[in-house]
Every structure is written in C-alpha cells, then in structure tokens.
Protein backbone atom coordinates (compact mmCIF):
# COMPACT_ATOMS: atom_id res chain seq x y z
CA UNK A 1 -13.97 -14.41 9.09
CA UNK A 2 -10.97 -13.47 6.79
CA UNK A 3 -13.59 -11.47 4.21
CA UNK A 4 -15.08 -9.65 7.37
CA UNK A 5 -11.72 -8.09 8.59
CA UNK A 6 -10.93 -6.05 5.38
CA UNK A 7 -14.78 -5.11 4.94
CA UNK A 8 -14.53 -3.82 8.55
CA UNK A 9 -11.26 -2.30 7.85
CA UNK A 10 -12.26 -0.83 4.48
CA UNK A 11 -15.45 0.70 6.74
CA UNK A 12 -13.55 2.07 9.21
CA UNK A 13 -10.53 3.77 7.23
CA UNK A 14 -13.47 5.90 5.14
CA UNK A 15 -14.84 6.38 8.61
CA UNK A 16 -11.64 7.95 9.62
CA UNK A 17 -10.83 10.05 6.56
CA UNK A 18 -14.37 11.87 6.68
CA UNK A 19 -13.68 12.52 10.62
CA UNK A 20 -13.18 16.18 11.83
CA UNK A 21 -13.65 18.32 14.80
CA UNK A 22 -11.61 19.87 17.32
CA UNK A 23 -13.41 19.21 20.28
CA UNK A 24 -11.74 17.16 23.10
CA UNK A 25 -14.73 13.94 22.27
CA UNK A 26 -14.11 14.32 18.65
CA UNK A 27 -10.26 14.31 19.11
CA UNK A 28 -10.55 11.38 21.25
CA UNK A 29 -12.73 9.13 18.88
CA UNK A 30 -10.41 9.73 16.32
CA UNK A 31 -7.73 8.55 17.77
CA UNK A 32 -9.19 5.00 19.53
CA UNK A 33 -10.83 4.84 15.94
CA UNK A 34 -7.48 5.04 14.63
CA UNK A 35 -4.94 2.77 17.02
CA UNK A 36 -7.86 0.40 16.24
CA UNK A 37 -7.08 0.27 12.72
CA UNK A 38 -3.78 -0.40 13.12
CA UNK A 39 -4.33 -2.93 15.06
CA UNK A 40 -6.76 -4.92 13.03
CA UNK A 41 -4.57 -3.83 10.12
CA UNK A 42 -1.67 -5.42 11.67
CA UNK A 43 -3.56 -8.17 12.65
CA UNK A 44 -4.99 -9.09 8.89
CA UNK A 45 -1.42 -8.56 7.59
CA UNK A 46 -0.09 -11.41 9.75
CA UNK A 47 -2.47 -13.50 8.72
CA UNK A 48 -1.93 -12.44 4.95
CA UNK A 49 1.81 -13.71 5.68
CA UNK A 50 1.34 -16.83 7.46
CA UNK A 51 2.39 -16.08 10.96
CA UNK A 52 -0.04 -16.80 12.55
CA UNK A 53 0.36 -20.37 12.98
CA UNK A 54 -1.72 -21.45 16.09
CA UNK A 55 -5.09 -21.92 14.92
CA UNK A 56 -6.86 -20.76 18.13
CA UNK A 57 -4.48 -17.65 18.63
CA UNK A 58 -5.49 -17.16 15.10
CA UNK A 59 -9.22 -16.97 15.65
CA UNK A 60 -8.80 -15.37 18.73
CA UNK A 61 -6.79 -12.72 17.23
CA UNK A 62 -9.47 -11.62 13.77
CA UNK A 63 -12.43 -12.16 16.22
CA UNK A 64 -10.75 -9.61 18.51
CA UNK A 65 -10.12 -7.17 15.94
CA UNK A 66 -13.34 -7.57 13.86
CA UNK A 67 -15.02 -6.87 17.41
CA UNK A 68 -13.08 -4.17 18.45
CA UNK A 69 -13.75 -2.18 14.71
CA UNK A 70 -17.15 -3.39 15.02
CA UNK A 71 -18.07 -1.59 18.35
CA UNK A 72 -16.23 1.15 17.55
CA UNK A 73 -17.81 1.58 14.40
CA UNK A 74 -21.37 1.56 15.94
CA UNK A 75 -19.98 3.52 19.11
CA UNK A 76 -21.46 7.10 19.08
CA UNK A 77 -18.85 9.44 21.36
C-alpha cells in the first residue's frame, strides 16, 4: 500500500492543478479534492517519518486516505 498512496497523490495533485471553473459545483470539488490531499499528504508523511507506530492505526490510516483520493478521483460533481 505505501507505492499506492504517492501514485494516488501524484494523480490527484495534476488533477487539481488542471482544475478551473467558477461555478459553485466546480468551486466545491476543488476544494474536497484539495483538503483531501492534504490529508493523504499528511498521512504518507507520517509514515515517511516513523510515527506511525501502531501497525493497525497504520493500515487503517493509508487505506483511509488511498480510499478517500480514490473516490474522489473517480467522483464526477
């Protein structure tokens, strides 16, 4: 699962700099697009450093994130 984070993450950040509109939907998706990023970015940094220490809060944790930029990924607003 550590490999499938920073694909999603490397997906997802393109996703976000290619985004426009002004409408109220458009607006919107950009910005649950991007709090999920930093999430799963924060996320893969802890477990870059170490802290996360409890192995099932640990899977918990990247499987959360990789599903959360996953369905927002394939989510059409």
């Amino acid at each position: 699962m550590n490999g499938y984070l920073p694909s999603l993450l490397a997906v997802a950040e393109h996703r976000l700099g290619r985004m426009s509109g002004s409408t109220p939907a458009a607006l919107r998706e950009h910005d649950v697009l991007a709090n999920t990023v930093r999430h799963a970015r924060s996320v893969h940094l802890a477990e870059e450093c170490g802290e996360l220490t409890n192995p099932t809060a640990r899977l918990h944790l990247l499987a959360g994130a990789c599903r959360l930029l996953h369905h927002n990924l394939e989510t059409s607003w």
